[in-house]
Protein backbone atom coordinates (compact mmCIF):
# COMPACT_ATOMS: atom_id res chain seq x y z
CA UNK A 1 0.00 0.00 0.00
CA UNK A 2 1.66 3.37 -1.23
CA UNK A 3 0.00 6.73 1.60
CA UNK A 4 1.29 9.67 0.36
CA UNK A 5 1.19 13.09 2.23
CA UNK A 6 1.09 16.25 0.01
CA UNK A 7 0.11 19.99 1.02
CA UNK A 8 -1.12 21.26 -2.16
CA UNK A 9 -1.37 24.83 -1.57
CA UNK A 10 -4.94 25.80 -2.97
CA UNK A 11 -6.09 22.54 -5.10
CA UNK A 12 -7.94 24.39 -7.55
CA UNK A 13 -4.66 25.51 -8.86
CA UNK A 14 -2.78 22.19 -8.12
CA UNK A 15 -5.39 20.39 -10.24
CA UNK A 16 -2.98 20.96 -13.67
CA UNK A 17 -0.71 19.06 -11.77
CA UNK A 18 -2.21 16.47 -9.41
CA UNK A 19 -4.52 14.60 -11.97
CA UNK A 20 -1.07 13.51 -14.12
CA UNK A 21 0.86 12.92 -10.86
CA UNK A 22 -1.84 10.43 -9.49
CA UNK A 23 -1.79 8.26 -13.10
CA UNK A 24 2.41 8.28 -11.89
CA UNK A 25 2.66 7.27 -8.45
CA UNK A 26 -0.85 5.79 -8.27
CA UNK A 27 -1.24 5.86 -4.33
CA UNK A 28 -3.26 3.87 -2.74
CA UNK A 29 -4.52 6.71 0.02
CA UNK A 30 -3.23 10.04 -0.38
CA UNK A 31 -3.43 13.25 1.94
CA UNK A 32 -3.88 16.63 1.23
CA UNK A 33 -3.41 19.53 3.13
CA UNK A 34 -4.40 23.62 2.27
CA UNK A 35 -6.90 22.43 -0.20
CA UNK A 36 -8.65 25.92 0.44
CA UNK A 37 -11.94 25.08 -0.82
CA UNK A 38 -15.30 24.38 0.70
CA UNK A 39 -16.58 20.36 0.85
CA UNK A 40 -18.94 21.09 -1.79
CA UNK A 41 -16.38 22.87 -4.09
CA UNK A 42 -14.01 20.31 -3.70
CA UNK A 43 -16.58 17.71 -4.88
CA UNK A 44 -17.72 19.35 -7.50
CA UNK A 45 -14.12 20.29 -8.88
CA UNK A 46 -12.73 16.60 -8.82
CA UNK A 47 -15.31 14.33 -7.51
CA UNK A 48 -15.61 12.92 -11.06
CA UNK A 49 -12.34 12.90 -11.84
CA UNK A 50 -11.45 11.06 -8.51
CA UNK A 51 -14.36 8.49 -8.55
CA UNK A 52 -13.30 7.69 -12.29
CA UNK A 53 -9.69 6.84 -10.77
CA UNK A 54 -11.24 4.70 -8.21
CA UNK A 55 -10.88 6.61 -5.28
CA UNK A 56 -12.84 7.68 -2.64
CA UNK A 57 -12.87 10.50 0.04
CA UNK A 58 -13.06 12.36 2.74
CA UNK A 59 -13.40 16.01 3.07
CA UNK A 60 -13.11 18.53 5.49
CA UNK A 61 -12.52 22.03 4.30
CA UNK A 62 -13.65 25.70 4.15
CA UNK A 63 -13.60 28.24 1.29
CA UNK A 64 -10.23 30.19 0.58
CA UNK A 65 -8.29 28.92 3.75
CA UNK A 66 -6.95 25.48 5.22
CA UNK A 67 -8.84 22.64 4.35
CA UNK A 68 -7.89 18.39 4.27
CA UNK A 69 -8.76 15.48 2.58
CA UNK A 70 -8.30 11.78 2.12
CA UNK A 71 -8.31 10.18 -0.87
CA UNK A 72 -8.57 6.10 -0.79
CA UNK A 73 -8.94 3.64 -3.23
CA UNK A 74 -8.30 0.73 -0.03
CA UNK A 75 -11.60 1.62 1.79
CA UNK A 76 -12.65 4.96 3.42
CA UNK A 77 -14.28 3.83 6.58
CA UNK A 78 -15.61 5.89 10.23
CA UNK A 79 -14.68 9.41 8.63
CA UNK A 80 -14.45 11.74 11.63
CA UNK A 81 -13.62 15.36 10.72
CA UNK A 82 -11.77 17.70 13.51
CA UNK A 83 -10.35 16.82 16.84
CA UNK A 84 -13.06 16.55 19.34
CA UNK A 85 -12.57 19.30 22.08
CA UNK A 86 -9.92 20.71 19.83
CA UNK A 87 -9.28 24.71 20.34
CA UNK A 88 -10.56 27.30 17.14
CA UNK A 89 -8.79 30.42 16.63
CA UNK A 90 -11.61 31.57 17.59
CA UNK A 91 -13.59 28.95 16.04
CA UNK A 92 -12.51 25.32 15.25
CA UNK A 93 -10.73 25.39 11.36
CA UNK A 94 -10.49 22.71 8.71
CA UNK A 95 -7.50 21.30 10.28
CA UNK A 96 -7.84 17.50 10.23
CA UNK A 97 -9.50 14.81 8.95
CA UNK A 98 -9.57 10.72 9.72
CA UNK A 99 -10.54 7.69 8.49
CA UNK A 100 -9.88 4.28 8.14
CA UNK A 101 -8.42 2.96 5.28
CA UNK A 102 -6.89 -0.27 4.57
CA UNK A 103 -6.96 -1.40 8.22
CA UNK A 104 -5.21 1.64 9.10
CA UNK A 105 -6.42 4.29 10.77
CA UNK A 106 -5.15 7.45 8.57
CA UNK A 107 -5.40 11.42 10.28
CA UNK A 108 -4.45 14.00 7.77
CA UNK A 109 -4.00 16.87 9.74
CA UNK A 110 -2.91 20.93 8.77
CA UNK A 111 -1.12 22.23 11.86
CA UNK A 112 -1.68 25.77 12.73
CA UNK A 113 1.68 27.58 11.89
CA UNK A 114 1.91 29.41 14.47
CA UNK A 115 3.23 32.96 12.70
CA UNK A 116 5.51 34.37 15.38
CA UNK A 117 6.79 32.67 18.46
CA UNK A 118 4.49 33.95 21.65
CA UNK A 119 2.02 35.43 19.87
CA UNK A 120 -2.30 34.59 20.07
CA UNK A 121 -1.25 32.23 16.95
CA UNK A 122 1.48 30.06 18.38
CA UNK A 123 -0.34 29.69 21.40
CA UNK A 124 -3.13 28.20 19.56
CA UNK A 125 -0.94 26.04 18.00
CA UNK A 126 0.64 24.25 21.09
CA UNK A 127 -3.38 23.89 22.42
CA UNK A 128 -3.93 22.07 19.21
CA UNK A 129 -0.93 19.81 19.44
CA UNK A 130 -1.92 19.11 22.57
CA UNK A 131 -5.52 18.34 21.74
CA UNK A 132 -4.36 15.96 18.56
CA UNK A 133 -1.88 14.10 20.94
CA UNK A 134 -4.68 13.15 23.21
CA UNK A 135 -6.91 12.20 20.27
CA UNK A 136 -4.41 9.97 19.07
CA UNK A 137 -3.08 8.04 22.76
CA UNK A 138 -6.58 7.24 22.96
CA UNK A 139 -7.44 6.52 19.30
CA UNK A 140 -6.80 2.77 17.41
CA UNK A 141 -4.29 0.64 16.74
CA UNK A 142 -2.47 0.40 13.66
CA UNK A 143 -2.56 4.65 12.88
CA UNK A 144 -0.56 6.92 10.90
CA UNK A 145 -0.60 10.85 11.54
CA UNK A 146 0.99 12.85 8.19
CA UNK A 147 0.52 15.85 7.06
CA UNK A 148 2.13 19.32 7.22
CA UNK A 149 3.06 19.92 10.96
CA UNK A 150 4.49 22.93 10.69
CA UNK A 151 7.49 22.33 12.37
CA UNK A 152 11.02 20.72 11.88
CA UNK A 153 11.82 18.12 14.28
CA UNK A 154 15.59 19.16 14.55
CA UNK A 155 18.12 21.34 13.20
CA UNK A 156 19.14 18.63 10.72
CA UNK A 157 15.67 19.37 8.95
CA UNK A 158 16.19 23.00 8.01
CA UNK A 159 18.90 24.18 5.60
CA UNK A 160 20.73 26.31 8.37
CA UNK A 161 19.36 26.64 11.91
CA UNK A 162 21.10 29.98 12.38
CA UNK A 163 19.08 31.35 9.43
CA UNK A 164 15.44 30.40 11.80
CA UNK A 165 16.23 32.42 15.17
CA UNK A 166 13.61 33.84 16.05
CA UNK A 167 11.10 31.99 13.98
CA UNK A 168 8.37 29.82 14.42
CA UNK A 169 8.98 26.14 13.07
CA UNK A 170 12.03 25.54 15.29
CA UNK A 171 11.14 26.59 18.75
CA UNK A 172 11.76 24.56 21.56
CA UNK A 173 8.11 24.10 22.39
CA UNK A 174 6.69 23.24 19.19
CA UNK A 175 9.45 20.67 19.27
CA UNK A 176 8.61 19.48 22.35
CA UNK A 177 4.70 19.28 21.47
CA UNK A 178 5.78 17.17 18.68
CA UNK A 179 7.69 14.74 20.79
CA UNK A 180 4.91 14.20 22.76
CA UNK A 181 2.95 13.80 19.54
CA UNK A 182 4.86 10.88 19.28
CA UNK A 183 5.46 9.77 22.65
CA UNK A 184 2.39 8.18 21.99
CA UNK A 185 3.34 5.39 20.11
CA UNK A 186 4.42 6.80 16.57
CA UNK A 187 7.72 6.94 14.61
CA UNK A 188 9.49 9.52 12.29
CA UNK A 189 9.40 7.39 8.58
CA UNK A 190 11.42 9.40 7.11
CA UNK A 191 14.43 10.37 9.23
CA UNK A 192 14.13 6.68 10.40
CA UNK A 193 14.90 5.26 7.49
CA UNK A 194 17.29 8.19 6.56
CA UNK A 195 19.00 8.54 9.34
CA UNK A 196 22.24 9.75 8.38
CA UNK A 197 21.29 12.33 5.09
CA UNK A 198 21.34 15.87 6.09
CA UNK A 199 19.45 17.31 3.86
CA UNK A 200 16.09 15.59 3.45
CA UNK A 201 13.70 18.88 3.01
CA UNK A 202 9.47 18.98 1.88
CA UNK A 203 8.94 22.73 1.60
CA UNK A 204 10.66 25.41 -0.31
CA UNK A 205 9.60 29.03 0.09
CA UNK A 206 8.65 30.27 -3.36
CA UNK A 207 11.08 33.27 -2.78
CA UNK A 208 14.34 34.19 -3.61
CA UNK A 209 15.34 30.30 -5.39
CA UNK A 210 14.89 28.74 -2.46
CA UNK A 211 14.22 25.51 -4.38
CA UNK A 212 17.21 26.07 -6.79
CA UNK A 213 19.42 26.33 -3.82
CA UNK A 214 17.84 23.92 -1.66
CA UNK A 215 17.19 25.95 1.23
CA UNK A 216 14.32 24.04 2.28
CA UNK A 217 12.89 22.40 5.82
CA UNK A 218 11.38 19.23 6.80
CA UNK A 219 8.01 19.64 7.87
CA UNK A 220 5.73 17.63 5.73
CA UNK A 221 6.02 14.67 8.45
CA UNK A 222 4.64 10.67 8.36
CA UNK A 223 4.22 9.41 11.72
CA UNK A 224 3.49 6.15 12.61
CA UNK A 225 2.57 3.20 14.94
CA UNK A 226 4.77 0.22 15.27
CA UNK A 227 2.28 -1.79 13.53
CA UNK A 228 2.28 -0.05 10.04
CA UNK A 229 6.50 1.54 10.65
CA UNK A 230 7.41 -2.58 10.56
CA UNK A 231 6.07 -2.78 7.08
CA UNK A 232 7.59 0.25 5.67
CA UNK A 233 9.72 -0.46 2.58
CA UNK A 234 10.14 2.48 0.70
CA UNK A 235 9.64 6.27 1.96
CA UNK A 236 11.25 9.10 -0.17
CA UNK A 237 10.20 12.62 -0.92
CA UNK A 238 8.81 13.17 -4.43
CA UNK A 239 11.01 16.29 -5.33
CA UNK A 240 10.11 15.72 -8.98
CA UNK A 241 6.55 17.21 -8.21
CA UNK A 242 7.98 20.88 -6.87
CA UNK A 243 10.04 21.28 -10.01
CA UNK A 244 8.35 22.85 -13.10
CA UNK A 245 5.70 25.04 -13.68
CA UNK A 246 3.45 26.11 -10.87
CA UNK A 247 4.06 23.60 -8.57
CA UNK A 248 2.90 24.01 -4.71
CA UNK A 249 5.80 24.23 -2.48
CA UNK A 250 6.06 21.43 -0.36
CA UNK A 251 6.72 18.18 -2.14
CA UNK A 252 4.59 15.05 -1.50
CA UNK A 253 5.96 12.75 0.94
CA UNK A 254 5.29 9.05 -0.14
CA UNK A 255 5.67 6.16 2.18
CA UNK A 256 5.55 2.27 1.03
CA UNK A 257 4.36 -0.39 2.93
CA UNK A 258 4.47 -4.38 1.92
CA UNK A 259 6.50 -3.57 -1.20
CA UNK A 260 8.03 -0.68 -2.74
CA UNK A 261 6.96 -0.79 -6.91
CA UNK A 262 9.77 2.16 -7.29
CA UNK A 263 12.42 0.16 -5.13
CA UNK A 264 13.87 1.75 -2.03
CA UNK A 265 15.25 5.01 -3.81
CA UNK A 266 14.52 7.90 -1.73
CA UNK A 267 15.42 9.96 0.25
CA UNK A 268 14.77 12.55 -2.32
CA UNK A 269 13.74 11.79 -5.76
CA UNK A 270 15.87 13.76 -7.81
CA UNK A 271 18.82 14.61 -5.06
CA UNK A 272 19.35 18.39 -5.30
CA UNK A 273 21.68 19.84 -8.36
CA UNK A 274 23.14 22.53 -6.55
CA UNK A 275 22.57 23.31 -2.57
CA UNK A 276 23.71 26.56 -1.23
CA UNK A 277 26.47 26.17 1.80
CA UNK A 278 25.49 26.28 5.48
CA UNK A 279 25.45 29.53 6.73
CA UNK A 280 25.53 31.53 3.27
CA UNK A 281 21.90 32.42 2.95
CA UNK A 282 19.31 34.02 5.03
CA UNK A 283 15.47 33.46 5.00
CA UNK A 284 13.34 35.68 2.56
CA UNK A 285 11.58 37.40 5.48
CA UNK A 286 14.54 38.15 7.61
């Protein structure tokens, strides 16, 4: 079974170059986060063109802003949209979505970025952490979390950790809310099986050739349980699907359980041409 996590940044424009990518990589359930359209939009934009592909899904979105969905053609079963008892900034957002699918219970979620460290933003996103850890310690067995999580696990998973000081993304609390995201029984995919690469990066700020360069972080994330991790084969970032013309800016994430049809190739499909040096670049907003 190939999951794949991908934040699309606004689907109505993504659609040029989603429908070719799915006849590619085929997954079996894919994610999508910042699909920035209503349920009903969404449907009627690419429920045909889904349903003729064999897939089904699950929706949870609102017009212009955030917005999730899973796509399955494994089963869609027990759809539950939101976190129960999760906080709204003011009111609860089209954050996450979850199903079963496969056997597996799948939760796309869209965490809250947080804007500036301390501010009304990044408070709400440490309540909503919190909210989707205790979701998930109570939830069933096997489960995988992915999605964007808006934050980069370590230094190794942003180009240069000098260049984020003072941003959001690398803080120690997010950090620590994500631990305890998976203190509850989930595992890092990707840096598990890539332990040793440096530069393994989802998201690319449009600015400045960012891409070109590689100055990129890690925060399109696939966590999950023992019971699914043990049958991963294959996970790699699709790097192919940033390139070209307008592309989103984070990268799909694709994980392979059972067997891997593209062989065990990542951890970026294709490696960066060029990356800019450590400590030679600066963030667009700084």
């Amino acid at each position: 079974m190939r999951i794949v996590t991908w934040n699309v940044n606004s689907l109505k424009q993504r659609v040029p170059r989603l429908l070719p990518w799915l006849g590619e990589r085929r997954p079996d359930v894919l994610c999508l986060q910042e699909t920035k359209l209503a349920d009903d939009a969404f449907s009627e934009l690419m429920g045909t063109e889904l349903s003729d592909r064999g897939y089904e899904v699950a929706t949870h979105g609102e017009a212009a802003w955030n917005g999730v969905a899973i796509l399955s053609r494994v089963g869609l079963e027990d759809v539950v949209t939101g976190i129960e008892g999760g906080p709204g900034f003011p009111n609860p957002e089209a954050r996450a979505v979850s199903a079963t699918c496969g056997g597996i219970r799948v939760v796309c979620v869209y965490v809250p970025n947080g804007r500036t460290p301390d501010s009304d933003h990044y408070r709400y996103k440490l309540a909503w952490l919190a909210s989707l850890t205790e979701m998930i310690q109570h939830g069933p067995r096997p489960t995988i979390v992915l999605g964007d999580m808006n934050i980069a696990p370590t230094d190794e998973d942003v180009f240069d950790p000098e260049a984020y000081i003072g941003q959001t993304h690398v803080t120690a609390p997010e950090r620590e809310a994500l631990a305890q995201l998976q203190a509850a029984g989930l595992r890092d995919i990707v840096r598990e099986r890539w332990p040793d690469t440096e530069r393994v990066f989802t998201y690319w700020d449009y600015r400045a050739g960012m891409f070109h360069q590689d100055l990129g972080m890690r925060i399109d994330l696939v966590l999950a349980s023992d019971d699914v991790a043990g049958r991963v084969k294959a996970a790699w970032i699709d790097r192919q699907a940033r390139k070209g013309k307008g592309p989103s800016d984070h990268a799909p994430v694709i994980v392979d359980l059972d067997e891997a049809p593209d062989g065990d190739i990542g951890p970026l499909v294709p490696p960066p041409s060029n990356p800019a040096k450590r400590g030679t670049k600066k963030l667009p907003q700084a």
